[in-house]
C-alpha atoms as a PDB file:
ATOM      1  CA  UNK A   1      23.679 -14.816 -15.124  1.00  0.00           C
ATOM      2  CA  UNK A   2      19.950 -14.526 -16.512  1.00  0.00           C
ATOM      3  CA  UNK A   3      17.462 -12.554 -15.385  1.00  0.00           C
ATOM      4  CA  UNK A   4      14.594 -14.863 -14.364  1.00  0.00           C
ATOM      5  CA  UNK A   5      12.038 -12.396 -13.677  1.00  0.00           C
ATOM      6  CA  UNK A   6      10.969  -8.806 -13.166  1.00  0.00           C
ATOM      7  CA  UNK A   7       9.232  -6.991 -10.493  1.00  0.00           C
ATOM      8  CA  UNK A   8       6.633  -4.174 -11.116  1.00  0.00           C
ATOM      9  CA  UNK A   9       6.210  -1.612  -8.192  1.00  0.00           C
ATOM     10  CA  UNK A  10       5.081   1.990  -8.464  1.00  0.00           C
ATOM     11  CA  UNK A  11       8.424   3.047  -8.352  1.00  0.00           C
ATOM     12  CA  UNK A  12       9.268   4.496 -12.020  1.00  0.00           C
ATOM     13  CA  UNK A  13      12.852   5.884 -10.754  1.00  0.00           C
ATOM     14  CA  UNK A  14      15.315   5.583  -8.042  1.00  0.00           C
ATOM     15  CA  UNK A  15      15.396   8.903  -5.916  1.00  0.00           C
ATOM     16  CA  UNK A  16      12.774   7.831  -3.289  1.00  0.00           C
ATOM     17  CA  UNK A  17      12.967   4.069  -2.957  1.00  0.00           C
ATOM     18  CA  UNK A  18      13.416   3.048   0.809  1.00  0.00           C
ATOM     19  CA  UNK A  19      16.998   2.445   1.680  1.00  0.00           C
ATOM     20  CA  UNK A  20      16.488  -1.121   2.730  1.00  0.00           C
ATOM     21  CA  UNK A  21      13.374  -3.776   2.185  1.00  0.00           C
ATOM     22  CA  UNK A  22      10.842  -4.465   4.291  1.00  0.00           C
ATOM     23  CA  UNK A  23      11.313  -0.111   5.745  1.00  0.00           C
ATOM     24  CA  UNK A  24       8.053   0.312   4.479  1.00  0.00           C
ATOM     25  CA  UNK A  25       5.639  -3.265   5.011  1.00  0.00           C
ATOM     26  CA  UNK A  26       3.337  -1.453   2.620  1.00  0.00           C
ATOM     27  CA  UNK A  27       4.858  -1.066  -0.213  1.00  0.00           C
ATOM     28  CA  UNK A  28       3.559  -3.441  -2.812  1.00  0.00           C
ATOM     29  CA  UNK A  29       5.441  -5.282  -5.947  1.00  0.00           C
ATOM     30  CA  UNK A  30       4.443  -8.005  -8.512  1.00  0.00           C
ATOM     31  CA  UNK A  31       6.768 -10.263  -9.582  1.00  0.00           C
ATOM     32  CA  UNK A  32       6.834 -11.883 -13.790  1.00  0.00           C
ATOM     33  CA  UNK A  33       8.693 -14.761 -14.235  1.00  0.00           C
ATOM     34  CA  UNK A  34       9.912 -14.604 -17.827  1.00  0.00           C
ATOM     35  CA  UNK A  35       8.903 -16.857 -20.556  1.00  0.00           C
ATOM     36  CA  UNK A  36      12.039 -19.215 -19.843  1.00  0.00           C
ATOM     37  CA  UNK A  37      10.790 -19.734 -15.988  1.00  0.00           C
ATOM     38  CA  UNK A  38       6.983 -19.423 -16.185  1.00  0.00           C
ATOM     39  CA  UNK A  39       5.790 -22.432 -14.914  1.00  0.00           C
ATOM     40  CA  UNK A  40       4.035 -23.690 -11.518  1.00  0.00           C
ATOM     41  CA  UNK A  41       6.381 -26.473 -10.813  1.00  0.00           C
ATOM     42  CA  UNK A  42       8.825 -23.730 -10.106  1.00  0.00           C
ATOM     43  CA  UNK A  43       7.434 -22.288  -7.029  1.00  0.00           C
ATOM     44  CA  UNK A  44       6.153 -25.489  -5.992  1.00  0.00           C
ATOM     45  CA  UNK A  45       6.204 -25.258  -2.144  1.00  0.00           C
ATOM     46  CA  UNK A  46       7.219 -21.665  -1.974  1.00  0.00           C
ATOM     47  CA  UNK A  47       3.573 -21.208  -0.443  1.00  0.00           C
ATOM     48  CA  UNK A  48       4.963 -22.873   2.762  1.00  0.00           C
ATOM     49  CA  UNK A  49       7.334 -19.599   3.091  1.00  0.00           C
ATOM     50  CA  UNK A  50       6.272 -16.039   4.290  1.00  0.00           C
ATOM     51  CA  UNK A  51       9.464 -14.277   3.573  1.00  0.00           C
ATOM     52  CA  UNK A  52      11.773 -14.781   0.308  1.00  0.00           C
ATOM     53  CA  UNK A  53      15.108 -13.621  -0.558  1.00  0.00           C
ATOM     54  CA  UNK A  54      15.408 -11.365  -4.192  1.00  0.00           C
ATOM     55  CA  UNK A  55      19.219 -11.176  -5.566  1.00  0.00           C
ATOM     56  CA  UNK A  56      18.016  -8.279  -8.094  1.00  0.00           C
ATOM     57  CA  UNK A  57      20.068  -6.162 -10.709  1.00  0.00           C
ATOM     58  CA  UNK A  58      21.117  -2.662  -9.979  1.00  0.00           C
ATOM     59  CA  UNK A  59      20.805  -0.723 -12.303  1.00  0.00           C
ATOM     60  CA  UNK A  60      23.133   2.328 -14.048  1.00  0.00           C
ATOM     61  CA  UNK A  61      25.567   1.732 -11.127  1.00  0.00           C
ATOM     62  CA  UNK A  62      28.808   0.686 -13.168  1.00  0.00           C
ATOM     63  CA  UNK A  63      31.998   2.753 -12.495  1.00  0.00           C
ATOM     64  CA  UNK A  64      34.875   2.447 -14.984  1.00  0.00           C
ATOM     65  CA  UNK A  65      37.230   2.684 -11.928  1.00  0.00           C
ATOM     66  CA  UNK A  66      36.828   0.442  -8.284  1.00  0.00           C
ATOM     67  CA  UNK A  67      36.281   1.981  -5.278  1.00  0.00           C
ATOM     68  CA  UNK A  68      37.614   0.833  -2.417  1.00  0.00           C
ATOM     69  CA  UNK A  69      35.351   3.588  -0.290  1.00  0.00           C
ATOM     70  CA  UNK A  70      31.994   5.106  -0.316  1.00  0.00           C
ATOM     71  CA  UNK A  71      29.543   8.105   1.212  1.00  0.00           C
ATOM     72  CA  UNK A  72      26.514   6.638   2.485  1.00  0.00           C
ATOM     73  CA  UNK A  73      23.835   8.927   2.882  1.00  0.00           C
ATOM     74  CA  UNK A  74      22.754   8.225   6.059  1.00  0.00           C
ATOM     75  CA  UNK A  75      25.847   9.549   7.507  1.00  0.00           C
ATOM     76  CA  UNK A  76      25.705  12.836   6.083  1.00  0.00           C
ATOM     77  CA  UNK A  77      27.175  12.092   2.188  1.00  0.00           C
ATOM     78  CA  UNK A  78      30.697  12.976   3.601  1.00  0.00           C
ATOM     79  CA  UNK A  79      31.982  10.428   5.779  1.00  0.00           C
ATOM     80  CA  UNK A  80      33.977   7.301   3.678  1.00  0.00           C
ATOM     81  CA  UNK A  81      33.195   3.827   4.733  1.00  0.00           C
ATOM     82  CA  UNK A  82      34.280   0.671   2.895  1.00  0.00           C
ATOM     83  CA  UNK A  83      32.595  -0.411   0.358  1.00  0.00           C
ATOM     84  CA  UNK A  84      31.849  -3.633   1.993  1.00  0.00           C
ATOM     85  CA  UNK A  85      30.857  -2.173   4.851  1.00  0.00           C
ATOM     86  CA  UNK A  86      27.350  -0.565   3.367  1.00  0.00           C
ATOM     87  CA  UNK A  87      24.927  -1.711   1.090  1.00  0.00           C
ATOM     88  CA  UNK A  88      25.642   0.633  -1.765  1.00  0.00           C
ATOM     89  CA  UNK A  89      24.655  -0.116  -5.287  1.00  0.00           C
ATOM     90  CA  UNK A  90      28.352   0.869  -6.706  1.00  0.00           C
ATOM     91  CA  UNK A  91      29.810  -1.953  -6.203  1.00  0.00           C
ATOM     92  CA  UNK A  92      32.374  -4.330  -8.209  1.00  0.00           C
ATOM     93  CA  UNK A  93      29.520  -6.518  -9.238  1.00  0.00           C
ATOM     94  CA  UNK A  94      25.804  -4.582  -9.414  1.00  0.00           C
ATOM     95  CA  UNK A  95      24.003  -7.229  -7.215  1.00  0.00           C
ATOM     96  CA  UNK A  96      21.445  -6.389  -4.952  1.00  0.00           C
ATOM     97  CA  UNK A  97      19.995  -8.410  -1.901  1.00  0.00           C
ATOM     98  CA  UNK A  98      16.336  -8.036  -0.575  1.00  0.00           C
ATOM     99  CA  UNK A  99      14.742  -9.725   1.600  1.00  0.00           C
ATOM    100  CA  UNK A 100      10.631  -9.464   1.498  1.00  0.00           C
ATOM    101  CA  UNK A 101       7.525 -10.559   2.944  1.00  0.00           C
ATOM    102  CA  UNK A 102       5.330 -13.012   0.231  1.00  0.00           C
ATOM    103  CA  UNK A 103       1.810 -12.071   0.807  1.00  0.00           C
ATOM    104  CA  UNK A 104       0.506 -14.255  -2.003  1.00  0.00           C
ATOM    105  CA  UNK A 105       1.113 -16.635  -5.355  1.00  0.00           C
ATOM    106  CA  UNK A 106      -1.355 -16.107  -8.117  1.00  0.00           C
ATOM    107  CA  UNK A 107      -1.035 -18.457 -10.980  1.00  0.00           C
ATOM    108  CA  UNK A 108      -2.305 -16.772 -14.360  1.00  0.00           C
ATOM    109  CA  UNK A 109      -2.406 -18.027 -17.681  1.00  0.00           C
ATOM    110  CA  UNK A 110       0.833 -16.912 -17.857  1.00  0.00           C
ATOM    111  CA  UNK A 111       2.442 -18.516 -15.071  1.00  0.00           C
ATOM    112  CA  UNK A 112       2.761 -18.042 -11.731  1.00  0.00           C
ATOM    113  CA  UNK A 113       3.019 -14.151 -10.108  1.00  0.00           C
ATOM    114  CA  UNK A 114       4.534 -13.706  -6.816  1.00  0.00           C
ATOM    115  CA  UNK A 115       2.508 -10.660  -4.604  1.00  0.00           C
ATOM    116  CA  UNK A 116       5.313  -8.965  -2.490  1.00  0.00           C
ATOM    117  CA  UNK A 117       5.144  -6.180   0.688  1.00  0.00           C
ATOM    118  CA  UNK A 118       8.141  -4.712   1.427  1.00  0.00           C
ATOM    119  CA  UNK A 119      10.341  -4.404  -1.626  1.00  0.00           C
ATOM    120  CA  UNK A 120      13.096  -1.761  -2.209  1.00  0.00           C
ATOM    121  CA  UNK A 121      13.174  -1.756  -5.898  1.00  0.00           C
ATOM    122  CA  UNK A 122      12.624   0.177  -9.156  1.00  0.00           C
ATOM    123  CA  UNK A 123       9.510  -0.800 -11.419  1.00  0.00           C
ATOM    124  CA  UNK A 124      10.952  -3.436 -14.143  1.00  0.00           C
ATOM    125  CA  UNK A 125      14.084  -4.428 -12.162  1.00  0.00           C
ATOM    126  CA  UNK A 126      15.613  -7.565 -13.391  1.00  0.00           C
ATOM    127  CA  UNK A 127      15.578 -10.539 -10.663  1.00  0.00           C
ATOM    128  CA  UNK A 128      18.560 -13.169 -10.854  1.00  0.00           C
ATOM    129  CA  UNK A 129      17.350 -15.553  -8.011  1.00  0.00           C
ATOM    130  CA  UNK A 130      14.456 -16.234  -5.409  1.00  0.00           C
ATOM    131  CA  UNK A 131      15.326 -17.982  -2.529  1.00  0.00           C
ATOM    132  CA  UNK A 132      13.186 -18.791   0.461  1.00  0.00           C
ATOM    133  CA  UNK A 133      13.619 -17.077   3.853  1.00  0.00           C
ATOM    134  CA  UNK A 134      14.488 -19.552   6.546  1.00  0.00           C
ATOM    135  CA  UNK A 135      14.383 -18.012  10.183  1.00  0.00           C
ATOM    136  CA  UNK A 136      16.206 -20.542  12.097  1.00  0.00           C
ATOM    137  CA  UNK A 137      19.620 -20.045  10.145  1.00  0.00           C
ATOM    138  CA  UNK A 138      18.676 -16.527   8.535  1.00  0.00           C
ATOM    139  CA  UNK A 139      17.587 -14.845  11.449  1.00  0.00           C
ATOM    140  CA  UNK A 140      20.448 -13.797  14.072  1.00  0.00           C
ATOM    141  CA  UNK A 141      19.085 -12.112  17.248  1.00  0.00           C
ATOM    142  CA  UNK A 142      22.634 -10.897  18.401  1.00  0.00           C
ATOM    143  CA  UNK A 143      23.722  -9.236  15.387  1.00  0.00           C
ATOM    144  CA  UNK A 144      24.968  -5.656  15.641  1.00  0.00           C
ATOM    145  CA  UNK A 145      24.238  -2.781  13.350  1.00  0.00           C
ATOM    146  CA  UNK A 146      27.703  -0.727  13.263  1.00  0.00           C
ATOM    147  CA  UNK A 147      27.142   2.372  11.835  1.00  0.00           C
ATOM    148  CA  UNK A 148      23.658   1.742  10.424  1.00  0.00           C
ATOM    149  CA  UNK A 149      22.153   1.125  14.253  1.00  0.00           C
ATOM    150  CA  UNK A 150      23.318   5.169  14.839  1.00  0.00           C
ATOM    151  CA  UNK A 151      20.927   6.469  11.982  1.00  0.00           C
ATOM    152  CA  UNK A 152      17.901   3.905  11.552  1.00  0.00           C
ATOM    153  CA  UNK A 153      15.481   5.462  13.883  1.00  0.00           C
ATOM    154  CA  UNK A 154      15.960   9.105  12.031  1.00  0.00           C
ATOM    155  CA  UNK A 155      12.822  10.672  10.334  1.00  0.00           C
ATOM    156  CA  UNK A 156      10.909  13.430   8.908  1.00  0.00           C
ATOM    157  CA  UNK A 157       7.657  14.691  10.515  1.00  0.00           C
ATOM    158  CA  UNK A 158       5.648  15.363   7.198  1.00  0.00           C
ATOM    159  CA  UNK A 159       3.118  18.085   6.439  1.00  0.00           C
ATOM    160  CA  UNK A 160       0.927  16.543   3.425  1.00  0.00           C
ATOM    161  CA  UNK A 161      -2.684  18.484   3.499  1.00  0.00           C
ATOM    162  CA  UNK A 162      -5.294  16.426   2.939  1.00  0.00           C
ATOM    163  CA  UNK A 163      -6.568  17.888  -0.402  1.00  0.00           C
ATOM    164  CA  UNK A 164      -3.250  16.710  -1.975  1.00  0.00           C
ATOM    165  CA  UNK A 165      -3.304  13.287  -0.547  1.00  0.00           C
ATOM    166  CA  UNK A 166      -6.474  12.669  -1.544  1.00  0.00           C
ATOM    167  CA  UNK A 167      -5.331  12.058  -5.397  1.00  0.00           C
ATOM    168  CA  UNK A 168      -3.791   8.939  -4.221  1.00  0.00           C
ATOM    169  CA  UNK A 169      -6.357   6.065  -3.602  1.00  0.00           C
ATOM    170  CA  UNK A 170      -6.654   4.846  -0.160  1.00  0.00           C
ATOM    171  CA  UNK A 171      -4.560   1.782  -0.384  1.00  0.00           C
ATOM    172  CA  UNK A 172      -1.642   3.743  -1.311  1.00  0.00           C
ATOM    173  CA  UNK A 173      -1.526   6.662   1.064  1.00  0.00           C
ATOM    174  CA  UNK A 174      -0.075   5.071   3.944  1.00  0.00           C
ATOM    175  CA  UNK A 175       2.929   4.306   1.269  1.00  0.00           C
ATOM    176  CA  UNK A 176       3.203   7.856   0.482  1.00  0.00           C
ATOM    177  CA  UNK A 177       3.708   8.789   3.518  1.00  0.00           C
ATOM    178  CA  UNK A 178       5.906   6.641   4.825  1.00  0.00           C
ATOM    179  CA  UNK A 179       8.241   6.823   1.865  1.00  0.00           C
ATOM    180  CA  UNK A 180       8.391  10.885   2.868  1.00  0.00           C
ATOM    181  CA  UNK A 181       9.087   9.706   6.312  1.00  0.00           C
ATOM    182  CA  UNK A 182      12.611   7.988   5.183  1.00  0.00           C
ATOM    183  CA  UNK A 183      13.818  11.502   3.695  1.00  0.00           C
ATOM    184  CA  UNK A 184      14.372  10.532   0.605  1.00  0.00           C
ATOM    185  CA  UNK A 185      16.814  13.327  -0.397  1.00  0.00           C
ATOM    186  CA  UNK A 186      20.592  12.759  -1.016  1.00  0.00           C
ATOM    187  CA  UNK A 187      22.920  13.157   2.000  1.00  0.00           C
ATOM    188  CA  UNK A 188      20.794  15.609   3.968  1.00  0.00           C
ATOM    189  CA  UNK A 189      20.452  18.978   2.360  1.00  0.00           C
ATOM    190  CA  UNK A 190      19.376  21.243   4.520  1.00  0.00           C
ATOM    191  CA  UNK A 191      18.448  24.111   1.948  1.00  0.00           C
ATOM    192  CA  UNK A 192      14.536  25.598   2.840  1.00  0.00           C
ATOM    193  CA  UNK A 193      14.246  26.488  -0.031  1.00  0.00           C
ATOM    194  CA  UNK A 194      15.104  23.874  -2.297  1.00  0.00           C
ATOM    195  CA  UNK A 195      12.609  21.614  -3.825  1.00  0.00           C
ATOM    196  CA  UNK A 196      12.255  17.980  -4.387  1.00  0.00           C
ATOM    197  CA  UNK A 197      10.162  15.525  -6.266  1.00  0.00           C
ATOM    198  CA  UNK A 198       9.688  12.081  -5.996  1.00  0.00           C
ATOM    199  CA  UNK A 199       7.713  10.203  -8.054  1.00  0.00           C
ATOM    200  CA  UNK A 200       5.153   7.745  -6.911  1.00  0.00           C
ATOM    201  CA  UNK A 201       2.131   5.714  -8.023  1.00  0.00           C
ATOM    202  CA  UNK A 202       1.390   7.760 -10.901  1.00  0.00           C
ATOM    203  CA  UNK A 203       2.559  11.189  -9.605  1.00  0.00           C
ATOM    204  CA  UNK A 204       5.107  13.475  -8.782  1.00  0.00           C
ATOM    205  CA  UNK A 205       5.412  14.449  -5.406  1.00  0.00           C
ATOM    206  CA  UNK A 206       6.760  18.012  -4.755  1.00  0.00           C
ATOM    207  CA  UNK A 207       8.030  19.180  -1.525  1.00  0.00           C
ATOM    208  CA  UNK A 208      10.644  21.204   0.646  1.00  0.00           C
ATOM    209  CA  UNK A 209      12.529  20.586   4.012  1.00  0.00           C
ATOM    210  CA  UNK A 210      12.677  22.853   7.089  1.00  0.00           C
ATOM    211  CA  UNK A 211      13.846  22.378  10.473  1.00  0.00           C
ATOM    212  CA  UNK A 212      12.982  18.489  10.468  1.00  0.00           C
ATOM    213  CA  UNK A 213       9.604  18.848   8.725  1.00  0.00           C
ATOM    214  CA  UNK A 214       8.356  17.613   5.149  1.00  0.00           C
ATOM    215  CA  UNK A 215       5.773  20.200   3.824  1.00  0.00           C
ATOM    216  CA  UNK A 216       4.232  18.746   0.692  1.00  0.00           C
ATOM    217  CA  UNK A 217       3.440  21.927  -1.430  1.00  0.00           C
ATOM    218  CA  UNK A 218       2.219  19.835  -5.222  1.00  0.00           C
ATOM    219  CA  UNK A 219       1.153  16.704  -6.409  1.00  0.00           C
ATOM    220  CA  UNK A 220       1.098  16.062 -10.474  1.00  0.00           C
ATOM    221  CA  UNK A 221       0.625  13.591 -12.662  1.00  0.00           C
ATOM    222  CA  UNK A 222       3.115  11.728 -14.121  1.00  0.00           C
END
């Protein structure tokens, strides 16, 4: 398969990216076509559409062996699942599926740029397909959740003092936030005294976990 575009969020590395799309509505991503796709006719119509469908590469996720089972994070890092069961990126083929809200098309002199909320992916990842979102067959009203229903309404409370916040500009400190909210560390350490990072719009975000609350402590430049 070949990559057709790229998306550009303020997401430089993994650790920290929402779970699943659309978690976070304010999260913002561009999409560039590359040279091979870069034309209007492409997205012709797409305007009609408010909600698209990105099968996206994941990357550094190959395992030399298959595993039939793995430890989502949500559930602790220590209880197996099937593989097909979760939405893991180790999986026999590193394909990932998003589904996210199209705020707007801008056509450059480069091509056409798709404006994105919602999106669950590293700056520069590689996009196979775009599809468009159709609610009367893609939306099901009496699905269940298994497993994932048990954890989704779990978050932080986060202590980030204003004076720290304020390096981010306005239209990104919602984002912050919210992205803190989702506990972004792996399969729920509960060590007070360890610290994190996650980096975000230009800086590193330092913090530790107590009792159910993020205290943000340091905020650096990247």
């Amino acid at each position: 398969m070949k990559i057709i575009a790229r998306i550009h969020t303020d997401f430089p590395e993994k650790f920290g990216i929402p779970r699943q799309s659309n978690l976070i509505p304010s999260l913002k991503g561009r999409i560039v076509f590359e040279p091979e796709w870069r034309t209007a006719d492409a997205v012709k119509g797409l305007e009609g559409f408010n909600y698209i469908w990105l099968l996206w590469h994941f990357d550094n996720t190959e395992r030399k062996n298959f595993s039939a089972t793995v430890t989502p994070p949500r559930l602790g890092g220590n209880t197996h699942v099937g593989v097909f069961a979760t939405r893991s990126p180790f999986r026999p083929n590193n394909i990932g599926l998003s589904s996210v809200k199209l705020e707007e098309i801008v056509y450059t002199e480069n091509g056409p740029e798709l404006i994105v909320s919602g999106a669950d992916l590293k700056d520069n990842t590689g996009i196979y397909d775009i599809k468009p979102y159709l609610p009367y067959t893609d939306c099901h009203p009496d699905a269940t959740d298994g497993f994932a229903g048990k954890v989704k309404d779990y978050e932080l409370n986060v202590a980030f003092p204003e004076d720290l916040l304020s390096v981010y500009p306005p239209d990104r400190r919602d984002a912050v936030i919210e992205i803190l909210k989702e506990d972004p560390r792996p399969a729920y350490h509960e060590d007070p005294l360890r610290k994190y990072g996650v980096s975000f719009a230009g800086f590193d975000v330092h913090f530790t976990v107590c009792d159910g609350t993020l205290t943000v402590f340091e905020v650096v430049p990247l």
